[in-house]
Protein backbone atom coordinates (compact mmCIF):
# COMPACT_ATOMS: atom_id res chain seq x y z
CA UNK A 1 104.79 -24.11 -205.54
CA UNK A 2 104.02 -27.52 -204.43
CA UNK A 3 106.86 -29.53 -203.46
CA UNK A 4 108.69 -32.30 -205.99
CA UNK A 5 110.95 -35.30 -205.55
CA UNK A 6 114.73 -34.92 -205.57
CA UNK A 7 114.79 -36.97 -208.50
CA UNK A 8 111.73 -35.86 -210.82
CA UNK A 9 113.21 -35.00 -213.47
CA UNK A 10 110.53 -34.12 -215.67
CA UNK A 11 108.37 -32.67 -213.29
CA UNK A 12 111.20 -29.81 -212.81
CA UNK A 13 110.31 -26.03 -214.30
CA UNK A 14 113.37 -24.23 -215.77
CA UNK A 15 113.97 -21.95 -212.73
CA UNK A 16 113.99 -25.24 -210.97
CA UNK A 17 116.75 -26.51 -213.05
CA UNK A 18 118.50 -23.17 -212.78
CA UNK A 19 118.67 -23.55 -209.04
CA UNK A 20 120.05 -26.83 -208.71
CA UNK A 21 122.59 -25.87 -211.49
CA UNK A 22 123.66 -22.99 -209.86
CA UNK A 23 124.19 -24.90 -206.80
CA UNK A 24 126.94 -26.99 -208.81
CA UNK A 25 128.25 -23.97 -210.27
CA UNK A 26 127.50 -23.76 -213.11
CA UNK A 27 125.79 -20.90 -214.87
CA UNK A 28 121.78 -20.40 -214.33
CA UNK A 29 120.78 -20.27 -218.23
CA UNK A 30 122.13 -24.18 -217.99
CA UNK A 31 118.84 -24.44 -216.50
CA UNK A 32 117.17 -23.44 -219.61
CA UNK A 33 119.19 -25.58 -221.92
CA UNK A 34 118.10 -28.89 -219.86
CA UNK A 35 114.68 -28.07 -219.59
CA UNK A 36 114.46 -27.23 -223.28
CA UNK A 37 116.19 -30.45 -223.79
CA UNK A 38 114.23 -32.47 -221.88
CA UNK A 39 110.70 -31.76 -223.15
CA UNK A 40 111.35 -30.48 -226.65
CA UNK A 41 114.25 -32.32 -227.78
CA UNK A 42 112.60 -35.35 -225.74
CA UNK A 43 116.54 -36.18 -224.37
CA UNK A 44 116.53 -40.10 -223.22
CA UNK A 45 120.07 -40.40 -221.78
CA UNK A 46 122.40 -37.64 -220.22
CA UNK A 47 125.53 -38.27 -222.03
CA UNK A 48 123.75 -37.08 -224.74
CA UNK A 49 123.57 -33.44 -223.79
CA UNK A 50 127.14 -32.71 -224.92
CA UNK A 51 126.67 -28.54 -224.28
CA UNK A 52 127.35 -29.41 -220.76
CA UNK A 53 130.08 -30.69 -219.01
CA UNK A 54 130.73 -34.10 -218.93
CA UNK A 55 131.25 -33.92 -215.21
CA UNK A 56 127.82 -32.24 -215.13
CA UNK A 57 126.08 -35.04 -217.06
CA UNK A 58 127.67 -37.81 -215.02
CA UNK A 59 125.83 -36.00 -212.51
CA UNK A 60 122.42 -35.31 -213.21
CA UNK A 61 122.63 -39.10 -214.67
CA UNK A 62 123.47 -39.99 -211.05
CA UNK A 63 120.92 -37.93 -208.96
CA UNK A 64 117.90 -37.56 -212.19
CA UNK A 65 117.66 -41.13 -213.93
CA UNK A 66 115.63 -40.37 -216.84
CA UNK A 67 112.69 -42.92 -216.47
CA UNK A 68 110.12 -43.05 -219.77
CA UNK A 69 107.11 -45.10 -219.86
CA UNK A 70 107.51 -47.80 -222.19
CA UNK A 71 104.44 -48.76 -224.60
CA UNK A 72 103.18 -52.43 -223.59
CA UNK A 73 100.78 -52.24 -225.90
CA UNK A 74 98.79 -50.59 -228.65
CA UNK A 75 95.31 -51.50 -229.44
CA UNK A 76 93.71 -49.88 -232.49
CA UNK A 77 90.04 -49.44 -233.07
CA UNK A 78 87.99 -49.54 -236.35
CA UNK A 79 87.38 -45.48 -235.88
CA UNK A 80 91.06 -44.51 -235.48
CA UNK A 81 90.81 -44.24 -231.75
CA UNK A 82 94.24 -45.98 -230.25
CA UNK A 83 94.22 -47.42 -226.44
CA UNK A 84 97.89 -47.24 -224.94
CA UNK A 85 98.84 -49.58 -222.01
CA UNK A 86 101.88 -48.33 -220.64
CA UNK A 87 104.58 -49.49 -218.20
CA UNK A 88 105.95 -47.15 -215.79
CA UNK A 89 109.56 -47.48 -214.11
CA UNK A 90 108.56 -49.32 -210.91
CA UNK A 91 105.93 -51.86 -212.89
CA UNK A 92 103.11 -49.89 -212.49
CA UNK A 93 100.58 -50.27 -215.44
CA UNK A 94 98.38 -46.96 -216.19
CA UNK A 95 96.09 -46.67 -219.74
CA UNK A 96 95.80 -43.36 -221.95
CA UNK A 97 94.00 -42.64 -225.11
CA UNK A 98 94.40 -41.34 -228.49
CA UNK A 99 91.21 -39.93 -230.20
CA UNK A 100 92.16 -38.48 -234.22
CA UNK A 101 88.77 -36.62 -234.21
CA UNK A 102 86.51 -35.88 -230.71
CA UNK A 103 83.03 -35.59 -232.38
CA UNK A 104 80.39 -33.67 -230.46
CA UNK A 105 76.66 -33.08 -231.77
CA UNK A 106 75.07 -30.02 -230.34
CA UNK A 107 71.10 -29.86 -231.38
CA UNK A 108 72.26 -32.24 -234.64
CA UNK A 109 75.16 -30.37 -235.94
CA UNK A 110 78.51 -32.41 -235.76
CA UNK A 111 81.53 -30.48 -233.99
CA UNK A 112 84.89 -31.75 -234.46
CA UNK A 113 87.04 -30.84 -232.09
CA UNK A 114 91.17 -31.68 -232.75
CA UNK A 115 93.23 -34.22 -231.73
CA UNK A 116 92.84 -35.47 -228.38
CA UNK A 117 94.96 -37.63 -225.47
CA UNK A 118 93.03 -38.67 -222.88
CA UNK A 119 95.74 -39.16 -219.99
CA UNK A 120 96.14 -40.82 -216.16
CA UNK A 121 96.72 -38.92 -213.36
CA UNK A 122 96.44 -42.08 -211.19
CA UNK A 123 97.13 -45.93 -211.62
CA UNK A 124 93.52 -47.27 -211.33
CA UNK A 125 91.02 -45.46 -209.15
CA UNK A 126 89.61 -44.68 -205.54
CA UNK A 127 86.47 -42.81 -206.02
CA UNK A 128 83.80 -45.88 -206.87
CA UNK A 129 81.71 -44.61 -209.50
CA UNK A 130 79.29 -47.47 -210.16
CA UNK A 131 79.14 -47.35 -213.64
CA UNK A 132 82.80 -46.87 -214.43
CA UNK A 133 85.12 -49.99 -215.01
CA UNK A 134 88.29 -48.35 -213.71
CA UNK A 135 86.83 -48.35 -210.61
CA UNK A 136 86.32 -51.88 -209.94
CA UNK A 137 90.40 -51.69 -210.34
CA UNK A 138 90.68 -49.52 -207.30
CA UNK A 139 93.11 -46.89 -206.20
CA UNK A 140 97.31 -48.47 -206.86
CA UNK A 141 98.75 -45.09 -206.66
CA UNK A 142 99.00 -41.79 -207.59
CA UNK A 143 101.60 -40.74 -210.45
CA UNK A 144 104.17 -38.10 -209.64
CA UNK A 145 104.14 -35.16 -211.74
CA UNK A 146 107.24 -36.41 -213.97
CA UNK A 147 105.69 -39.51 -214.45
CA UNK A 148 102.29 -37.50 -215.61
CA UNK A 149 104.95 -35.58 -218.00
CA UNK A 150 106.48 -38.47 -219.05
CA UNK A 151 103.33 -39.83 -220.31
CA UNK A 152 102.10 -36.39 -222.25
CA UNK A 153 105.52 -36.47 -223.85
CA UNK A 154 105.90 -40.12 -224.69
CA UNK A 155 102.18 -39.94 -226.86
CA UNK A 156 103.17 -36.83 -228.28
CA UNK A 157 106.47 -38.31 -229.54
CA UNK A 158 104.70 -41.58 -230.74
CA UNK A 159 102.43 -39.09 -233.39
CA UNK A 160 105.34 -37.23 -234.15
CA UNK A 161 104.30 -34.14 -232.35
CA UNK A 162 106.69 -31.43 -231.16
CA UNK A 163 106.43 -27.92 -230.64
CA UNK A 164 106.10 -25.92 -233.83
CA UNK A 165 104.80 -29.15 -235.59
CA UNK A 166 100.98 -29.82 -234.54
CA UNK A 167 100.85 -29.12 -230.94
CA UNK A 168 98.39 -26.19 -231.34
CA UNK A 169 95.81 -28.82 -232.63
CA UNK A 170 95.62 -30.93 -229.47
CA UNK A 171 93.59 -31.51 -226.92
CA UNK A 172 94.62 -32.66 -223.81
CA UNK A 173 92.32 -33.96 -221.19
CA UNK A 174 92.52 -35.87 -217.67
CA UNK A 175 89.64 -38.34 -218.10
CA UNK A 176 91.90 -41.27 -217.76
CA UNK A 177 92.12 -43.23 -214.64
CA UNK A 178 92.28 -41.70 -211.69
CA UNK A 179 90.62 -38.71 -210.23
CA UNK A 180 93.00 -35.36 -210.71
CA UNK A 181 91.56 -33.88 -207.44
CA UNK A 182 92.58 -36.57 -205.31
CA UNK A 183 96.52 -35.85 -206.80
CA UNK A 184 95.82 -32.23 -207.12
CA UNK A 185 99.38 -31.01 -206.51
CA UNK A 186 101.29 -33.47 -209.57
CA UNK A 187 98.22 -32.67 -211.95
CA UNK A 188 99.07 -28.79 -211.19
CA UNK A 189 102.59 -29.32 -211.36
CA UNK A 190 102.55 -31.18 -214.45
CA UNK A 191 100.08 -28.73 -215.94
CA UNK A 192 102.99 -25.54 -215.29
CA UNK A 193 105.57 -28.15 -217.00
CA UNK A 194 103.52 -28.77 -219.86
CA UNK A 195 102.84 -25.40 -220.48
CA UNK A 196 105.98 -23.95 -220.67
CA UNK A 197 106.99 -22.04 -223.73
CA UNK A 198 110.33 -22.99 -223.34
CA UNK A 199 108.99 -26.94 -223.44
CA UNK A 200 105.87 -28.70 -225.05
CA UNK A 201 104.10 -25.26 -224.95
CA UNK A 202 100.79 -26.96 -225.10
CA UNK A 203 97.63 -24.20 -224.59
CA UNK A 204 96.20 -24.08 -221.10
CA UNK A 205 92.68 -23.52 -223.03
CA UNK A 206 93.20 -26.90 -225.07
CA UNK A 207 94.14 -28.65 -221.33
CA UNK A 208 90.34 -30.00 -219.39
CA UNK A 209 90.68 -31.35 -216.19
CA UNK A 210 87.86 -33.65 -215.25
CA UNK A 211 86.78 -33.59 -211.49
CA UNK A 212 83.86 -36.25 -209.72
CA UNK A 213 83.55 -33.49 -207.65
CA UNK A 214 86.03 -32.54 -204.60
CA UNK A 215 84.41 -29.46 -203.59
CA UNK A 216 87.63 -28.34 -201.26
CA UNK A 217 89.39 -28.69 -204.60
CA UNK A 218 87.43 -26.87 -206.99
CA UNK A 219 87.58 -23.68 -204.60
CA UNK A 220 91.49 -24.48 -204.80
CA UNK A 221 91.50 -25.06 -208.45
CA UNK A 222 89.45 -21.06 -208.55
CA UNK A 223 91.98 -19.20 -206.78
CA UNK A 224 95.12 -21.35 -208.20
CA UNK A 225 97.66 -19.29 -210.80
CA UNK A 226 98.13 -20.63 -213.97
CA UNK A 227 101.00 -17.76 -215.76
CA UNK A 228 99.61 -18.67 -219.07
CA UNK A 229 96.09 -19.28 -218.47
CA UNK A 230 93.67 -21.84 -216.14
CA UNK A 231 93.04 -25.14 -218.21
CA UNK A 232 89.32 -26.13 -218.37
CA UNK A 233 87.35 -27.48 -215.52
CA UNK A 234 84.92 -30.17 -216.29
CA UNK A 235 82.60 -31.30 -213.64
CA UNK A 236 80.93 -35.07 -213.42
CA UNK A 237 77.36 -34.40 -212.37
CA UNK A 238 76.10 -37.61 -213.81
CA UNK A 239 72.63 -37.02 -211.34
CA UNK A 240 69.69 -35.00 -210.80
CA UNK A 241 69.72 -35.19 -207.19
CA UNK A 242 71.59 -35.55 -203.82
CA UNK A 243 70.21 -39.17 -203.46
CA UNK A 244 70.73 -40.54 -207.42
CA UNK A 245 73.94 -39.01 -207.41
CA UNK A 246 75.29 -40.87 -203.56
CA UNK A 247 74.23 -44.33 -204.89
CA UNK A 248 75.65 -43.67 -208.33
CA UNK A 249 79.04 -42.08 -206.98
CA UNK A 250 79.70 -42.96 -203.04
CA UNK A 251 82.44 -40.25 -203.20
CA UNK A 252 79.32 -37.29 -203.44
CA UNK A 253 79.08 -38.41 -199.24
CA UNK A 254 80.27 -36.53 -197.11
CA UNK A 255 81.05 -33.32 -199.92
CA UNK A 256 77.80 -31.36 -198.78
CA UNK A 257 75.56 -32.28 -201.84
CA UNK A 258 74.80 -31.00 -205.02
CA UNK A 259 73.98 -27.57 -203.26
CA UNK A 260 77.76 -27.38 -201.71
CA UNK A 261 78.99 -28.67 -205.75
CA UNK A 262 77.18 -26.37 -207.39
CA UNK A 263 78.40 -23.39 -204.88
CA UNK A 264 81.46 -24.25 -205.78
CA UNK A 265 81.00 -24.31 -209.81
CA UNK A 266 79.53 -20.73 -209.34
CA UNK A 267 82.71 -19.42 -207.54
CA UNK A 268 85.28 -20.17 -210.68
CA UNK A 269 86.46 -17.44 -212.34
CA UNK A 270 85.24 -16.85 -215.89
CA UNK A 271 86.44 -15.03 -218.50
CA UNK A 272 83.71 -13.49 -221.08
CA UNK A 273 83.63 -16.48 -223.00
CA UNK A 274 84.15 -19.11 -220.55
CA UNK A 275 81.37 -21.66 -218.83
CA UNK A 276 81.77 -24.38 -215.86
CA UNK A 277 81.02 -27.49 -218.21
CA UNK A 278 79.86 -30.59 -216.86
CA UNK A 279 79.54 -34.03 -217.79
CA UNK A 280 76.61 -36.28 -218.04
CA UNK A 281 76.34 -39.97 -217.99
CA UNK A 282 73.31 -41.31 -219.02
CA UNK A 283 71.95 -44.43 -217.44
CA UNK A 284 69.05 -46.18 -219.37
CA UNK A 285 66.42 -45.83 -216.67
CA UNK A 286 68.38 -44.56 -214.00
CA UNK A 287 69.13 -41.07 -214.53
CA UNK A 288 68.44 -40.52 -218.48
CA UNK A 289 64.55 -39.19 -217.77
CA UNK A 290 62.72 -35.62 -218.61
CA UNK A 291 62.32 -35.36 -215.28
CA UNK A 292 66.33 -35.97 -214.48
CA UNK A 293 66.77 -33.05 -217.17
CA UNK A 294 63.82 -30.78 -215.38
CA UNK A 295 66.05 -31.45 -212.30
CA UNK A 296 69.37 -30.73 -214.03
CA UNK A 297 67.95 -27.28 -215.43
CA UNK A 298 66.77 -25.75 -211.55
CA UNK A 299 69.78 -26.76 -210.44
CA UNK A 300 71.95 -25.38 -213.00
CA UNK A 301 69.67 -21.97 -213.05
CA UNK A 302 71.43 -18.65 -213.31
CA UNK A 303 74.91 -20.59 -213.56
CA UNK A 304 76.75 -19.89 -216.87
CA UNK A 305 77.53 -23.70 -217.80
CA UNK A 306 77.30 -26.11 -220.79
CA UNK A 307 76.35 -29.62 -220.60
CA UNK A 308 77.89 -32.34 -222.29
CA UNK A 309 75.64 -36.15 -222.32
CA UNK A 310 77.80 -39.42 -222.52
CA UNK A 311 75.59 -42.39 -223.26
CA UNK A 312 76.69 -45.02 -220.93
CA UNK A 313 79.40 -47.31 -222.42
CA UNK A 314 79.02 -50.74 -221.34
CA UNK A 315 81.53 -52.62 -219.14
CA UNK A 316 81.80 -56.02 -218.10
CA UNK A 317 78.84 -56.73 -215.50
CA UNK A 318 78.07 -53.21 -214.34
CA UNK A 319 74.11 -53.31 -213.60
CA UNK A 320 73.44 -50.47 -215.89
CA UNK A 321 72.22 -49.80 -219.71
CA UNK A 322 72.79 -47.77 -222.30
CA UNK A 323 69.70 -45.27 -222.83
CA UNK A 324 68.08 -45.35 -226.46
CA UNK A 325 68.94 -42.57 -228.80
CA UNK A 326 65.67 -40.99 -228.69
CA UNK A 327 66.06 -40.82 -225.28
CA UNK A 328 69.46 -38.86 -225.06
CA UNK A 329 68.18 -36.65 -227.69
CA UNK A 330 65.00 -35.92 -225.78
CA UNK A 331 67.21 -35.15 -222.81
CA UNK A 332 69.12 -33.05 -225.01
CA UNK A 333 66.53 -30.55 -226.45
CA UNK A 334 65.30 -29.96 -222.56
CA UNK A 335 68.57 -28.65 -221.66
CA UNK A 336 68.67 -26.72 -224.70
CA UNK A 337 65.20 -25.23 -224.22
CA UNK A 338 65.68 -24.20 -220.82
CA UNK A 339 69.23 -22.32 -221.94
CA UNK A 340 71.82 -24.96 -221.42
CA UNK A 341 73.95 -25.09 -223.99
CA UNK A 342 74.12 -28.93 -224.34
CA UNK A 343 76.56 -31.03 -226.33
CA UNK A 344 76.34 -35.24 -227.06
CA UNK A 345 79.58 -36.64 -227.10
CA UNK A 346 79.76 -39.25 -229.77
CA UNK A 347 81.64 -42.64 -228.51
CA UNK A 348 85.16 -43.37 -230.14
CA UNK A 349 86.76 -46.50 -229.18
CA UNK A 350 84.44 -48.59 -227.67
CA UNK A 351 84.89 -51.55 -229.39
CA UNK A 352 88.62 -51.92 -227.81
CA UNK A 353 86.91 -50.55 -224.35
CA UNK A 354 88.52 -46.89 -224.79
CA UNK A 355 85.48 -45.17 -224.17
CA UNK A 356 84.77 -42.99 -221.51
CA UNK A 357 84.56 -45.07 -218.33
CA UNK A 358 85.80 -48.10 -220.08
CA UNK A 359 89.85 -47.98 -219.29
CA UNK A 360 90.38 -50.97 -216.81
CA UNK A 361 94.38 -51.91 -217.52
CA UNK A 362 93.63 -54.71 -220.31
């Protein structure tokens, strides 16, 4: 299990707590009753927990200060979408999002999928993609898995969402800032927290974890143990070839190409439903072309995936443009003819910059 700071609080599983309890002497199912207070009961101060000793509570106030992230500010968008700027305990800034309604359109038919939070696993970003806005931030630092918690828990309580009340509607995916890979053991962590029966019980299969592509990782990410499940992997192609994809995302050097990605992809475990999904960003001119999709199907051949298309969503002076509609569809029904099952994601929040590749700490 990877290792966790003394005073991570959140980022503690119950057998966790039951150790360190025990250590103080008092009984292991104490364990249980913190971690159930914690994440559902959402505790904010120790003196609160009265079924312990007050000895106890002066303690774990002592050596586990309980630090929340504190809203800075909301910004609301004409489609429901809400942008979240929040504060962490040492200053630290880091953006999530709330989406009511993720609309997808495979081959013209609408899919709503539930309630989504699009969360940070890292305070701005190191990998460089060229058309992303949180890159031009660059890398701060990478949350801790309590602070990752934290976050989940403090959206979740701002829509009123607890376990038994909602939480088998949402969707929770890492396509904030940051890339999960390059924090791999807090995202993990957090993920085991998160999913805890005994806490927010959220379903591994409603958790996606969005990669750029650290091939070392997604072999990890394969063989890792999930005890209720592996969330979703989703994989940022976002090119056609080994030389588009190095000049649109820098990181793609030096991780043995497309053919080492793809390798990878086609080692995850799959159940009989399952597919390696990855995402597509379509640059006007760049990579949005029939040929780019002719290029995307051989390379994709004989690999049980699904494809979703993001039409570029402008930021500040990136040198790129959205493609036309025609054109998105067009790359659309190639995928789909060749046996990719492809999906369009429709934009929510762009006009407060919470779109995908939009979050730059404003």
């Amino acid at each position: 299990m990877p290792a966790v700071a003394p005073a991570e609080a959140l980022g503690l599983e119950p057998e966790e707590w039951s150790s360190r309890l025990e250590a103080w002497a008092l009984p292991r199912y104490r364990g249980q009753q913190v971690f159930r207070a914690l994440h559902q009961e959402r505790l904010e101060v120790w003196s609160d927990l009265r079924q312990l000793p007050l000895d106890a509570r002066e303690r774990l106030a002592a050596d586990f200060p309980l630090h929340r992230p504190r809203i800075a500010r909301r910004i609301a968008s004409a489609d429901g979408t809400i942008r979240y700027l929040l504060s962490l305990a040492d200053g630290e800034q880091i953006e999530a999002v709330y989406l009511p309604d993720e609309v997808f359109d495979a081959a013209g038919a609408p899919l709503r999928r539930r309630t989504t939070f699009c969360i940070s696993s890292q305070a701005g970003c190191a990998v460089n993609c060229q058309f992303c806005m949180t890159a031009t931030l660059g890398l701060r630092r990478s949350l801790t898995a309590g602070e990752i918690v934290a976050q989940v828990l403090c959206l979740l309580g701002e829509h009123g969402l607890c376990p038994g009340r909602g939480l088998d509607r949402v969707n929770l995916v890492f396509m904030g800032m940051g890339e999960p890979f390059l924090n791999y053991d807090n995202v993990v962590r957090a993920i085991r927290v998160l999913t805890r029966p005994e806490g927010a019980a959220l379903a591994p299969r409603r958790i996606t974890v969005s990669t750029a592509g650290i091939v070392e990782k997604i072999r990890r990410w394969g063989r890792e143990e999930f005890p209720r499940g592996r969330p979703n992997l989703a994989i940022s192609l976002n090119a056609s070839s080994d030389e588009q994809r190095q000049r649109l995302m820098p990181l793609h050097r030096g991780q043995g190409g497309l053919e080492a990605l793809l390798a990878a992809a086609r080692e995850l475990p799959l159940g009989p439903r399952e597919y390696v999904t990855f995402e597509y960003v379509l640059l006007a001119g760049v990579n949005d072309q029939l040929g780019d999709a002719d290029r995307v199907l051989a390379r994709l051949g004989g690999l049980r995936a699904k494809v979703n298309l993001i039409a570029w969503n402008a930021g500040g002076s990136l040198p790129f443009a959205a493609p036309e509609r025609e054109s998105v569809l067009a790359f659309q029904r190639r995928l789909i003819a060749g046996g990719i099952a492809t999906y369009i994601r429709r934009p929510r929040g762009r006009d407060i910059y919470a779109a995908c590749g939009q979050l730059a700490k404003s």
